[in-house]
Protein backbone atom coordinates (compact mmCIF):
# COMPACT_ATOMS: atom_id res chain seq x y z
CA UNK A 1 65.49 98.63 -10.43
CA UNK A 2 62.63 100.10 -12.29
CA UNK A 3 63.64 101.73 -15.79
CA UNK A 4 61.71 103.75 -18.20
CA UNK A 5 62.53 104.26 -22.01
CA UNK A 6 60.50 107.19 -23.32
CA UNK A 7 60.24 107.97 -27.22
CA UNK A 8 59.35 111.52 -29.04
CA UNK A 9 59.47 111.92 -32.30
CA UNK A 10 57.67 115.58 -32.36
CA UNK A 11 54.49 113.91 -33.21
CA UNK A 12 53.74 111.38 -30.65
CA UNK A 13 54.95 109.92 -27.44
CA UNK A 14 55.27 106.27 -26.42
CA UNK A 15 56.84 104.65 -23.17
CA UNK A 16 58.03 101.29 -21.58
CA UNK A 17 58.74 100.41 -18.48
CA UNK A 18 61.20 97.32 -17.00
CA UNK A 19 62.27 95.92 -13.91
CA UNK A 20 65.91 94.63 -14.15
CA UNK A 21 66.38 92.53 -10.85
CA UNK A 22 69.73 93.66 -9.42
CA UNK A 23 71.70 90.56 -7.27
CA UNK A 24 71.80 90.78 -3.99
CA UNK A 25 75.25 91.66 -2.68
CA UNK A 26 77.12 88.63 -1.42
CA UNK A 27 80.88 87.57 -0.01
CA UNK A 28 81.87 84.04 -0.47
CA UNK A 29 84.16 81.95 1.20
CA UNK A 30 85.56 78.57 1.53
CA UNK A 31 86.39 77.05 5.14
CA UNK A 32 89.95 75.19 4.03
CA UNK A 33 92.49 75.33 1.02
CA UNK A 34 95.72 73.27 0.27
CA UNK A 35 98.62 75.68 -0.61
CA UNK A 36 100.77 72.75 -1.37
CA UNK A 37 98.59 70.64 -4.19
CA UNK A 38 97.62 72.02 -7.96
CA UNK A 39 94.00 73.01 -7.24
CA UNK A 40 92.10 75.07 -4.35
CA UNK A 41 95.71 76.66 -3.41
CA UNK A 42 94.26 79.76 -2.72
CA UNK A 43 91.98 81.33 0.44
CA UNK A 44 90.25 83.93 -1.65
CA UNK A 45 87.08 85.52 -1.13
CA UNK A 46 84.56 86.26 -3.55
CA UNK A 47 81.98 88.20 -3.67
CA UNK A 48 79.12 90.08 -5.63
CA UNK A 49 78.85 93.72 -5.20
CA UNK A 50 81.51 94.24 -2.96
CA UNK A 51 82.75 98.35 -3.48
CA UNK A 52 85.92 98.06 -0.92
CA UNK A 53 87.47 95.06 0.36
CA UNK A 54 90.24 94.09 2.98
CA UNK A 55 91.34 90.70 4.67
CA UNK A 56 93.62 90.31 7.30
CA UNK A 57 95.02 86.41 8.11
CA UNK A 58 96.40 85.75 11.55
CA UNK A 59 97.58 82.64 12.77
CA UNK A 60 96.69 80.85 16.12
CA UNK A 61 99.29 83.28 17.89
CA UNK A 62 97.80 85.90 16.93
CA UNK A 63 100.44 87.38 14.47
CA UNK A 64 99.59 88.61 11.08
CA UNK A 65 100.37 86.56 8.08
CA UNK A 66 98.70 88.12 5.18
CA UNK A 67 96.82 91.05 4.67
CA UNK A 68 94.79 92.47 1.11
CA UNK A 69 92.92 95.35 0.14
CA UNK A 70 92.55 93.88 -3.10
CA UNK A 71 89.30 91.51 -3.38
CA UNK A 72 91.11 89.78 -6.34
CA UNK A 73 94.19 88.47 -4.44
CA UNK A 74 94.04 85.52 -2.08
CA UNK A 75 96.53 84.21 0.53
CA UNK A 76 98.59 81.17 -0.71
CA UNK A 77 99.40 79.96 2.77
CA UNK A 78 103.11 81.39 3.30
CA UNK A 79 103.91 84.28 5.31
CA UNK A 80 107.64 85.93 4.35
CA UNK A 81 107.69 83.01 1.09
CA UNK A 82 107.95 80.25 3.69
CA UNK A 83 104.84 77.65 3.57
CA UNK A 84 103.05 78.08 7.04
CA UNK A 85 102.09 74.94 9.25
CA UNK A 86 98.98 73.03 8.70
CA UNK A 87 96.34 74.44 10.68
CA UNK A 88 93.61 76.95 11.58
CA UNK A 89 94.02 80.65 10.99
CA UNK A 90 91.61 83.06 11.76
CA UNK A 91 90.88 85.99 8.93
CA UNK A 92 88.61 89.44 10.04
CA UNK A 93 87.07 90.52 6.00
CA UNK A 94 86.16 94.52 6.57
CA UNK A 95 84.03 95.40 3.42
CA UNK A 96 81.49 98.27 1.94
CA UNK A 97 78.92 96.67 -0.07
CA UNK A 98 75.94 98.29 -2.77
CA UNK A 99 73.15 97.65 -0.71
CA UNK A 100 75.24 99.37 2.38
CA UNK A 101 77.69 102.07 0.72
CA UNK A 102 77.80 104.24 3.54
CA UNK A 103 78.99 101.91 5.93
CA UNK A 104 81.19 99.04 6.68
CA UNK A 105 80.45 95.07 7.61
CA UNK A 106 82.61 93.03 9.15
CA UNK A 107 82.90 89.27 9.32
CA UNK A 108 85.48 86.96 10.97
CA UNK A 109 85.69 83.28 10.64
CA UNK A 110 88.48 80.17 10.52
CA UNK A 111 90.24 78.83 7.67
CA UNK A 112 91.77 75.71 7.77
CA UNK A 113 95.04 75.39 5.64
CA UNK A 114 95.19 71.42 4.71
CA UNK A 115 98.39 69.60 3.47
């Protein structure tokens, strides 16, 4: 982004100009968690940039186990408080980004939950 600072004090003029590089928007996420141990508990995406934000986790029967709107919340690997079963589960991310405001992305992938 270019930006311009102009000055006037009723006698003269003077101008600057600067280019503030803007990060390119980005979703992150990890390919396993463990639920059951003190540290990477969590499936949580992050991301850079991101303007709206929903995940849906299913598990290999296809039922739904966890869904989010909210990029902030992650899944913690239990579906109605009970711990689901080691595994893969498959999660579809819908998301509106900076760089594409006007329309959605999609991207679905496998997360494996570890004991």
């Amino acid at each position: 982004v270019k930006v311009m600072l102009e000055v006037d004090n009723g006698l003269c003029r003077d101008s600057a100009y600067s280019v503030i590089p803007m990060r390119k928007p980005t979703l992150y996420l990890p390919n396993a968690f463990t639920p059951y141990l003190s540290t990477n508990n969590v499936f949580m995406a992050k991301g850079v940039g991101i303007l709206e934000f929903e995940m849906y986790i299913y598990n290999r029967s296809g039922q739904l186990v966890f869904k989010t709107r909210d990029i902030n919340q992650g899944w913690d690997g239990k579906h109605n408080d009970v711990f689901c079963a080691q595994g893969s589960y498959i999660y579809t991310i819908r998301y509106r980004d900076i760089a594409k405001p006007d329309s959605y992305q999609e991207v679905t992938g496998t997360i494996m939950l570890l004991r």
